[in-house]
N, C-alpha and C. Protein backbone atom coordinates (compact mmCIF):
# COMPACT_ATOMS: atom_id res chain seq x y z
N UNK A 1 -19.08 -3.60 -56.20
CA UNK A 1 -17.83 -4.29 -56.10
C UNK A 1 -16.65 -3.37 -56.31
N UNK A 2 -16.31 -2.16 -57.19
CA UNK A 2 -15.84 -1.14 -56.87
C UNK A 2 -15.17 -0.82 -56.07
N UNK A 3 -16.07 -0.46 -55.41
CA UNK A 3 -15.95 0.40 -53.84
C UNK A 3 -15.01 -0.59 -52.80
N UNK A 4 -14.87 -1.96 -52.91
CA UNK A 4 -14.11 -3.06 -52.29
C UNK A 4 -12.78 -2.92 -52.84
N UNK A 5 -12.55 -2.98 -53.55
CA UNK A 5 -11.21 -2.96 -54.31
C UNK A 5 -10.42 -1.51 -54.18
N UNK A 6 -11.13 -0.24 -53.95
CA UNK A 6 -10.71 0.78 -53.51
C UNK A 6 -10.40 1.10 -51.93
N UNK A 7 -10.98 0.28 -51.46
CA UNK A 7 -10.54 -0.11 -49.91
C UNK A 7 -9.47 -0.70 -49.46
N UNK A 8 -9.54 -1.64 -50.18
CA UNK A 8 -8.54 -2.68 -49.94
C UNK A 8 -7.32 -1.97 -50.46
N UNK A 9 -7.27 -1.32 -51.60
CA UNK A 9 -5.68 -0.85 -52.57
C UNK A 9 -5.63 0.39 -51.12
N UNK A 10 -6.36 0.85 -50.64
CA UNK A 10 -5.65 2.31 -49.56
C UNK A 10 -5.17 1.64 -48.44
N UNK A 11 -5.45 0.22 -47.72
CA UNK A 11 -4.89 -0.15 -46.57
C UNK A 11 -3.60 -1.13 -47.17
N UNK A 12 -3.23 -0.96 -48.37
CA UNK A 12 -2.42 -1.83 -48.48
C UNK A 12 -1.09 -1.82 -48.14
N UNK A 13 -0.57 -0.74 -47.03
CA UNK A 13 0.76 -0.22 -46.74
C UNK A 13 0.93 -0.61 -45.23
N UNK A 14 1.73 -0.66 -44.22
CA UNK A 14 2.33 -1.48 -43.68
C UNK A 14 1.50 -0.95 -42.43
N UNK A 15 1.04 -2.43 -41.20
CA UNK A 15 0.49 -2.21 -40.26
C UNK A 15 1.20 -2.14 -39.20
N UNK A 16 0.80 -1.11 -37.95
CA UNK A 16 1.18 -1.68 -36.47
C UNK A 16 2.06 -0.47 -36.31
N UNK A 17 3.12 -0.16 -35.14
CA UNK A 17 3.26 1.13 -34.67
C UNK A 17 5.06 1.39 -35.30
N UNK A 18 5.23 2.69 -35.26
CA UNK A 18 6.61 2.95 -35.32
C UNK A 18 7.80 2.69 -34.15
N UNK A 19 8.37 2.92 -34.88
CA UNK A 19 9.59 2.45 -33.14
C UNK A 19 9.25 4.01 -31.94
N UNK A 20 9.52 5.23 -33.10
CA UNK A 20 9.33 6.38 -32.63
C UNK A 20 8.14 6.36 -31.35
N UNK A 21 6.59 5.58 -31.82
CA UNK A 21 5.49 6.34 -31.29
C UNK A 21 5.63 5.10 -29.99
N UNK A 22 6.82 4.04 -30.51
CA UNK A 22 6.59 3.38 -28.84
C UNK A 22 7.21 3.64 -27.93
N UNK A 23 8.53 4.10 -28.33
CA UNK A 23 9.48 4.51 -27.50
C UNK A 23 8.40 6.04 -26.73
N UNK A 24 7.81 7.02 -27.28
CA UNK A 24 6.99 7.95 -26.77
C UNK A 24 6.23 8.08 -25.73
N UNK A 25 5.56 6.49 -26.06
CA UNK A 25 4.25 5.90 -25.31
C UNK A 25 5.28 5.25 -24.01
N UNK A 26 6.32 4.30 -24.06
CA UNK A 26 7.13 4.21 -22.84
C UNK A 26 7.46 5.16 -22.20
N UNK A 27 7.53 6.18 -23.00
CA UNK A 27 8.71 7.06 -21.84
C UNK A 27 7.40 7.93 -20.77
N UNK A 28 5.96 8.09 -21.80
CA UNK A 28 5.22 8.29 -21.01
C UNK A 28 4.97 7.45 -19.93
N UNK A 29 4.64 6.09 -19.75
CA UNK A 29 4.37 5.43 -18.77
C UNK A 29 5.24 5.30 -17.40
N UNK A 30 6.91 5.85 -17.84
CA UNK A 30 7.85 5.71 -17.37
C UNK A 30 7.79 6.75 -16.35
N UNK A 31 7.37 7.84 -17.11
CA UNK A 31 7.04 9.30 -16.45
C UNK A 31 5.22 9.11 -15.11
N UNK A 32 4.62 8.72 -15.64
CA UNK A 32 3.76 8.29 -14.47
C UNK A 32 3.69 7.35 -13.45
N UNK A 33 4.41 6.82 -13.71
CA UNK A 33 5.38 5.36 -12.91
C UNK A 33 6.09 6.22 -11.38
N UNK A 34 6.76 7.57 -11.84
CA UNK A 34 7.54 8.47 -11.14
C UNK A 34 7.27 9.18 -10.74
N UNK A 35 5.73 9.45 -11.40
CA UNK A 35 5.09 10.12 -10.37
C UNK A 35 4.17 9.51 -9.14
N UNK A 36 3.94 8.47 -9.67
CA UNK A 36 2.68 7.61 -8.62
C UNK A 36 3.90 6.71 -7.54
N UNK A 37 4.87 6.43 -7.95
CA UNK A 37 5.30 5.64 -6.56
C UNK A 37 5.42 6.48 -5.47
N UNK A 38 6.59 7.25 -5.32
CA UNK A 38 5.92 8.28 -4.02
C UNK A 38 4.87 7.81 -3.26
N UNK A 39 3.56 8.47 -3.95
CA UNK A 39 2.53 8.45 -3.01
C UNK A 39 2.57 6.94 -2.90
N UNK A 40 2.54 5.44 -3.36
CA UNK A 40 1.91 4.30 -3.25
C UNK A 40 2.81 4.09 -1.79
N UNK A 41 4.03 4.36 -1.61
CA UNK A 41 5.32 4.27 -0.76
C UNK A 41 4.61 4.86 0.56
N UNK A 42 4.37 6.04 0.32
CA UNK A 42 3.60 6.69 1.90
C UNK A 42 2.33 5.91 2.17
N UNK A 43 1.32 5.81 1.01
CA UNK A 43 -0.35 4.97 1.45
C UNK A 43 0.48 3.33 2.31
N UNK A 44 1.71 3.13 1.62
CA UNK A 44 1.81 1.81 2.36
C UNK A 44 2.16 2.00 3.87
N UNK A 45 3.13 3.08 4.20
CA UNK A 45 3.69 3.27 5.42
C UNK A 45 2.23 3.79 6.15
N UNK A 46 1.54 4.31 5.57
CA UNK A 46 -0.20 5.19 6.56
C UNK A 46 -0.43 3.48 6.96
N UNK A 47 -0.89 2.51 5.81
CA UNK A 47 -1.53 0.94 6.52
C UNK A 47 -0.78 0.62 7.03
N UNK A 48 0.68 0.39 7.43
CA UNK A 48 1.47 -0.52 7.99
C UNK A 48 1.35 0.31 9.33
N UNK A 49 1.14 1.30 9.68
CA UNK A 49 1.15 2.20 11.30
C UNK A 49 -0.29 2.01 11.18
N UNK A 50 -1.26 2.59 10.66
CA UNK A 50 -2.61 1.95 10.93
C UNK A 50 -2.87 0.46 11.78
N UNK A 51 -2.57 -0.39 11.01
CA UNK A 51 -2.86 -1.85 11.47
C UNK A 51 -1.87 -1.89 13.12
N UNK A 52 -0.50 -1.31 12.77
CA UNK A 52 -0.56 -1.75 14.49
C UNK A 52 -0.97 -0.55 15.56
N UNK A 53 -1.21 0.36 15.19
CA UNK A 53 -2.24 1.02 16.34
C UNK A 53 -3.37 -0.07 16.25
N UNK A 54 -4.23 -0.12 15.25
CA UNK A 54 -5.08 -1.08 15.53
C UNK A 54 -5.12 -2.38 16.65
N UNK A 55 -3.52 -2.86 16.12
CA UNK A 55 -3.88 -4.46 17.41
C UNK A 55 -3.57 -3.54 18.47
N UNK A 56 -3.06 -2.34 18.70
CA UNK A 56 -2.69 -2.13 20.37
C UNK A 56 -3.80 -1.82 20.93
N UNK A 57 -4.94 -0.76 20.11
CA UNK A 57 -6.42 -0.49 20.39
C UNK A 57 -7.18 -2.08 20.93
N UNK A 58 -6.62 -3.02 20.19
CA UNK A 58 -7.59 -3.85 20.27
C UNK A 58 -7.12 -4.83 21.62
N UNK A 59 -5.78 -4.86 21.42
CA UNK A 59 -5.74 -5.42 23.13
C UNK A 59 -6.03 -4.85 23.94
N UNK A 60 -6.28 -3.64 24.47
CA UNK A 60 -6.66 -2.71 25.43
C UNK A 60 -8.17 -3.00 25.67
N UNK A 61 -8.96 -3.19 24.19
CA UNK A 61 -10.20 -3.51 24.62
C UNK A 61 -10.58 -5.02 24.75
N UNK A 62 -9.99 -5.72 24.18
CA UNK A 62 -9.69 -7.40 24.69
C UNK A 62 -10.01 -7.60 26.01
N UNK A 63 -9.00 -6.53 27.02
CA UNK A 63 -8.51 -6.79 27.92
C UNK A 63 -9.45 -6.16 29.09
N UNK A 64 -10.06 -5.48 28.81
CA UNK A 64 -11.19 -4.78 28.90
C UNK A 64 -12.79 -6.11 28.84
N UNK A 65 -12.61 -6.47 27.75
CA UNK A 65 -14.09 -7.44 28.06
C UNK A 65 -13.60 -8.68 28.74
N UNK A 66 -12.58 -9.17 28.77
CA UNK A 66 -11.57 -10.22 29.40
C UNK A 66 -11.93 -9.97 31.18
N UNK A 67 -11.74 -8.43 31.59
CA UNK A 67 -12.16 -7.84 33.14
C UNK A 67 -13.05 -8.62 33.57
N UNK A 68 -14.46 -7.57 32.35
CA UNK A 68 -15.42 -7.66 32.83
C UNK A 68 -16.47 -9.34 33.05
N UNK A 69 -15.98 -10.18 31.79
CA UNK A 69 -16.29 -11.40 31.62
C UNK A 69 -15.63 -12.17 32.64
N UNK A 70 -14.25 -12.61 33.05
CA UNK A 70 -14.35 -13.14 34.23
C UNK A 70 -13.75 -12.61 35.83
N UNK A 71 -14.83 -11.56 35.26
CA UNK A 71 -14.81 -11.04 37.08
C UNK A 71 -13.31 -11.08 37.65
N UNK A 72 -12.32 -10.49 36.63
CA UNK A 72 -11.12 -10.43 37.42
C UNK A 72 -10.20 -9.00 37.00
N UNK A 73 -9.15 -8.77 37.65
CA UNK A 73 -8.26 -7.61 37.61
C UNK A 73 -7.63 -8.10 36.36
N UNK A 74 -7.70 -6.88 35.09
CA UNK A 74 -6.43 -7.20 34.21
C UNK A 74 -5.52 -5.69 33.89
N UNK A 75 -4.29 -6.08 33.56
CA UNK A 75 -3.72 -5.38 33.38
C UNK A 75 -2.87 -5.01 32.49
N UNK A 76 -2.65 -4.26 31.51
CA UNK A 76 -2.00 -3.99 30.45
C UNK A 76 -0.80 -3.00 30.37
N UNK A 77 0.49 -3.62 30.42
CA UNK A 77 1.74 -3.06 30.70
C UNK A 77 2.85 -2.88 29.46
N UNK A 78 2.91 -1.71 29.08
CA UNK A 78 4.21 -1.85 28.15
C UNK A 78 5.29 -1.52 28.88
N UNK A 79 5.95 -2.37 27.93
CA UNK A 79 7.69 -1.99 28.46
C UNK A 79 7.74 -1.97 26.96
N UNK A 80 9.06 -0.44 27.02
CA UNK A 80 9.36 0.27 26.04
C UNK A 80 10.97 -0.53 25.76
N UNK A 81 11.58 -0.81 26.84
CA UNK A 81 12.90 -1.20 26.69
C UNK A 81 13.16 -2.82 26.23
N UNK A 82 11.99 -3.58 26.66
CA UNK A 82 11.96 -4.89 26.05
C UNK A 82 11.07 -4.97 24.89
N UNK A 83 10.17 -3.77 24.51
CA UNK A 83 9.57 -4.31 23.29
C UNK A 83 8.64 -4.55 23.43
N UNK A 84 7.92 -4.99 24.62
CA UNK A 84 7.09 -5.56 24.27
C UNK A 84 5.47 -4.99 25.23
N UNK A 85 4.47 -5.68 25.16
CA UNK A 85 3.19 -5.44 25.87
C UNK A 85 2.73 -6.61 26.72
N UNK A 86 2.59 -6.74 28.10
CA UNK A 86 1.84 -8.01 28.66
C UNK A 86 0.55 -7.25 29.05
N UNK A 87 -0.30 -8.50 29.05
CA UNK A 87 -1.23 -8.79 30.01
C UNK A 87 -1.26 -9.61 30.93
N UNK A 88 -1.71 -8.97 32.02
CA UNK A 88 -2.00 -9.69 33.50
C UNK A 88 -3.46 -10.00 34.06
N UNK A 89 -3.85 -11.07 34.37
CA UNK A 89 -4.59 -11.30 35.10
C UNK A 89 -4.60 -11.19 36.80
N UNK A 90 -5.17 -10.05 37.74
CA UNK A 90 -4.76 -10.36 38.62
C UNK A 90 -3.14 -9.83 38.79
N UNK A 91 -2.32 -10.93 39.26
CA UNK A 91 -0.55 -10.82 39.01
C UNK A 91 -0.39 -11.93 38.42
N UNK A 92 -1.39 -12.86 37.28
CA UNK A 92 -0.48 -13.95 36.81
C UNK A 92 -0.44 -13.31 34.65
N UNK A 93 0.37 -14.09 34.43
CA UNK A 93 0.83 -13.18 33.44
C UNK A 93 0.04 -14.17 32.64
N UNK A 94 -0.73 -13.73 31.40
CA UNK A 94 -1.73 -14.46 30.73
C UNK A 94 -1.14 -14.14 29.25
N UNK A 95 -0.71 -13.37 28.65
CA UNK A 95 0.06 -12.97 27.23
C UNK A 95 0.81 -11.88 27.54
N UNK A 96 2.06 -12.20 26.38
CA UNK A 96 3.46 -11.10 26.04
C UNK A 96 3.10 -11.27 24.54
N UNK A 97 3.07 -9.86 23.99
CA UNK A 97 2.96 -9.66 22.91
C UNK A 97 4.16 -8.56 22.18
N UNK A 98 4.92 -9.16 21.36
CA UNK A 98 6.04 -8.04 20.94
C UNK A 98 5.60 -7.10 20.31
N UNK A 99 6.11 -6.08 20.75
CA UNK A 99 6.37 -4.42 19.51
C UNK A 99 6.47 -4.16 18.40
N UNK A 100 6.03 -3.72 17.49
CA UNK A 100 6.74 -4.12 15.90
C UNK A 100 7.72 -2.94 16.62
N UNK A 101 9.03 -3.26 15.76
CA UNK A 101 9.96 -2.42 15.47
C UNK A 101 9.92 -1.24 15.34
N UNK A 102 9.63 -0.71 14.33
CA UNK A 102 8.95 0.74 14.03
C UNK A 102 7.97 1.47 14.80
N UNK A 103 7.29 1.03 15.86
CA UNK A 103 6.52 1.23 16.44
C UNK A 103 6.96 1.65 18.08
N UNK A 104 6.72 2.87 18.29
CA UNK A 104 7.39 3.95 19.48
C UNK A 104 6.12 4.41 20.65
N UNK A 105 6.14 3.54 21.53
CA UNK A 105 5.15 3.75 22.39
C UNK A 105 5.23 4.87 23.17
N UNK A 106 4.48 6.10 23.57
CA UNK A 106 4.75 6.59 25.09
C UNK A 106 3.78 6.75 25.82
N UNK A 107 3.72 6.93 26.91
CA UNK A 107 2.57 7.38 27.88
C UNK A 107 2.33 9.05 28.74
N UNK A 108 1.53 9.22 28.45
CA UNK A 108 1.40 10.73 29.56
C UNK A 108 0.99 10.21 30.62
N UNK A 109 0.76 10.83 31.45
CA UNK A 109 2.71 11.06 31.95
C UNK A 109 3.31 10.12 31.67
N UNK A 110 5.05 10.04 31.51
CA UNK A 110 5.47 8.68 31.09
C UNK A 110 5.63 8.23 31.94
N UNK A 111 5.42 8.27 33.42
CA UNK A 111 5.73 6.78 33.82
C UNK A 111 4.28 5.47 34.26
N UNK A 112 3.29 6.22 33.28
CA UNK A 112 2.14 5.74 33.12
C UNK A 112 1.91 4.78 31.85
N UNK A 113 2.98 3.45 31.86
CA UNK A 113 2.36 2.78 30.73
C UNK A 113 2.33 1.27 31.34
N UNK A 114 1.09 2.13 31.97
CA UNK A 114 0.09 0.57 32.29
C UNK A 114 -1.49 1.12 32.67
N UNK A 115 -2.49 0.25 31.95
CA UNK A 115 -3.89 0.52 31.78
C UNK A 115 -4.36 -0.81 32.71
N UNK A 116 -4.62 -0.72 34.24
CA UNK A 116 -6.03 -1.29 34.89
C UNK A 116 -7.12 -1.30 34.69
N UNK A 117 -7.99 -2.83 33.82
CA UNK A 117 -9.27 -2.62 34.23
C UNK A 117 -9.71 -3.41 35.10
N UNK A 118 -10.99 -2.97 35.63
CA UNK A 118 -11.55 -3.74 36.89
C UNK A 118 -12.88 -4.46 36.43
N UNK A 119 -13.08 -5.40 36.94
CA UNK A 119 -14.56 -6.29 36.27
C UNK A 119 -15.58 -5.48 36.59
N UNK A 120 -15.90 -4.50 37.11
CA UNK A 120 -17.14 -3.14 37.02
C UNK A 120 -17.44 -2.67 35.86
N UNK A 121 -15.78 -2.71 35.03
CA UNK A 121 -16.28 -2.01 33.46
C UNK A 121 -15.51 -0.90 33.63
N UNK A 122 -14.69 -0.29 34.56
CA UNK A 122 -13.64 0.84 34.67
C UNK A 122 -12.19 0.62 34.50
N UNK A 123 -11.45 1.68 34.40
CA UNK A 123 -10.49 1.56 34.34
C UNK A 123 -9.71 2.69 34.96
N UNK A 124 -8.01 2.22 35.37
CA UNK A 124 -7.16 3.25 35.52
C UNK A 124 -6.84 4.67 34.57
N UNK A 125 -7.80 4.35 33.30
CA UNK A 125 -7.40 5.19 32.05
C UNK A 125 -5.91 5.23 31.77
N UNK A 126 -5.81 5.71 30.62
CA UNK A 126 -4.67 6.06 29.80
C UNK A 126 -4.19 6.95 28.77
N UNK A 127 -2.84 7.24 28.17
CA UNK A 127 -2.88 8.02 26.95
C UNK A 127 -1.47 8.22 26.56
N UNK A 128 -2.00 7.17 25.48
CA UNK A 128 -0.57 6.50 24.79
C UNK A 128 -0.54 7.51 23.36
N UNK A 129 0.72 7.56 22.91
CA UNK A 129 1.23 8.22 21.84
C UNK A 129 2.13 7.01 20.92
N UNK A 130 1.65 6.92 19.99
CA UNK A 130 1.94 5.76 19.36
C UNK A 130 2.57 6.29 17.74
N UNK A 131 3.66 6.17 17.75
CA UNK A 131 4.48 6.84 16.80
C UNK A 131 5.49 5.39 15.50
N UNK A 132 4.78 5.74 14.58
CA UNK A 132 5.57 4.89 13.62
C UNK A 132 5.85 5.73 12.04
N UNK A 133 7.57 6.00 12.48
CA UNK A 133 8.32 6.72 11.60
C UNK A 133 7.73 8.26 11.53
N UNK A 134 6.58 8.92 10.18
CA UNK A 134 6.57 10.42 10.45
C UNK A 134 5.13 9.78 10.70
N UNK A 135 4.53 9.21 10.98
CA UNK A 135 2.78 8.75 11.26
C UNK A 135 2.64 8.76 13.00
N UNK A 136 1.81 9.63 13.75
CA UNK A 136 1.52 9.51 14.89
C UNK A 136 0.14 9.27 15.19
N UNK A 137 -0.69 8.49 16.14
CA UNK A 137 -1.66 8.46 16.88
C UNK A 137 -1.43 8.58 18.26
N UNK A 138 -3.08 8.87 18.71
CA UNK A 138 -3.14 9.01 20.39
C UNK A 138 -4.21 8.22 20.22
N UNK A 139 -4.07 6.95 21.46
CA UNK A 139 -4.78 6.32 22.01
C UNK A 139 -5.26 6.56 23.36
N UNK A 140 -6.34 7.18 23.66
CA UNK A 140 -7.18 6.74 25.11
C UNK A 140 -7.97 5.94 25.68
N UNK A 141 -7.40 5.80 26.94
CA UNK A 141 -8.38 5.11 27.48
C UNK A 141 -9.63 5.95 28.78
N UNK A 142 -10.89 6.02 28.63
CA UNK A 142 -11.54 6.59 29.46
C UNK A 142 -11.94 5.50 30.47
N UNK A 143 -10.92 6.63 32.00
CA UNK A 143 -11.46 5.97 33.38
C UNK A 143 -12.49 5.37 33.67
N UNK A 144 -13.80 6.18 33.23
CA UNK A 144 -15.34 6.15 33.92
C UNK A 144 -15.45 4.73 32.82
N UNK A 145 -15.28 4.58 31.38
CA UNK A 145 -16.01 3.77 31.02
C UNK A 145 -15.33 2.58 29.95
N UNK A 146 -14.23 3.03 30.16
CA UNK A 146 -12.97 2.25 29.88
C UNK A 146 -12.91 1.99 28.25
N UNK A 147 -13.59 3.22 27.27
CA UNK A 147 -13.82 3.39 26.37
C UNK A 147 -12.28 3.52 25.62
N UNK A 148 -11.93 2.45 24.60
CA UNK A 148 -10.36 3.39 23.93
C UNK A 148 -10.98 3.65 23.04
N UNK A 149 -10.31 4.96 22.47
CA UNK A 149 -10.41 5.75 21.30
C UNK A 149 -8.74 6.07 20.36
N UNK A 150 -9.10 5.87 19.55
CA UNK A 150 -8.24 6.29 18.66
C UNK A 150 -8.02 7.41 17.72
N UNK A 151 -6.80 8.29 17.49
CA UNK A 151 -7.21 9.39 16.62
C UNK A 151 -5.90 9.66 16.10
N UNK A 152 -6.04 10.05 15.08
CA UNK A 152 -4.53 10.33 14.35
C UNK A 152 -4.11 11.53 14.33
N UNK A 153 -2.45 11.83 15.00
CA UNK A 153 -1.98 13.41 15.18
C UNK A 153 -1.34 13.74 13.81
């Protein structure tokens, strides 16, 4: 019983932190706070250009099994000055899909931004440069097999 009472009399002085060691511990957190946004700021701008290369990849190949499934001509046209992307069936217009903002289409050669496929499974090919802010991709399309690929410059 001793040994209890000598325990107890050494913790008997005041609990919990100083002002000093919190203010310390903030200014640290404050300091890694300043260092990590930066990067969280760029990982967001890499997904936000990611995802729309993505839907443009993915209408191209939409448009592509769309050909080949009902046996018809489609066609995939940007216009840079309205913003936006159609698809055509044939010559009847089947979807307009807008541009995001940030998002800077071009074509090689440029006056090549439109991708034909044919219900065989081919295409006119393509090769778009797809630019959002300092983030670039190249999108192709292969003639023989109307394969798009994506790759980041």
């Amino acid at each position: 019983m001793g040994q209890r009472a000598e325990v107890t009399a050494a913790r008997s002085g005041p609990a919990g932190f100083t002002l000093i060691e919190l203010v310390v511990t903030l200014l640290v957190l404050a300091l890694a706070a300043a260092v990590v946004a930066p990067a969280v700021g760029r990982s967001m701008e890499t997904i936000r250009a990611r995802a729309q290369v993505a839907g443009f990849a993915a209408l191209l190949r939409h448009s592509r099994e769309q050909a080949v499934s009902t046996h018809r001509r489609y066609t995939v046209v940007v216009d840079p000055g309205a913003r936006s992307v159609s698809v055509l069936a044939d010559d009847e217009v089947r979807e307009v899909r807008p541009l995001p903002a940030s998002l800077v289409v071009e074509a090689s050669p440029p006056p090549a931004l439109s991708v034909r496929f044919e219900p065989q499974g081919v295409s006119s090919g393509g090769d778009f440069r797809l630019t959002s802010g300092r983030i670039a991709y190249r999108v192709t399309i292969d003639p023989l097999t109307s394969r798009v690929r994506t790759d980041r410059r």
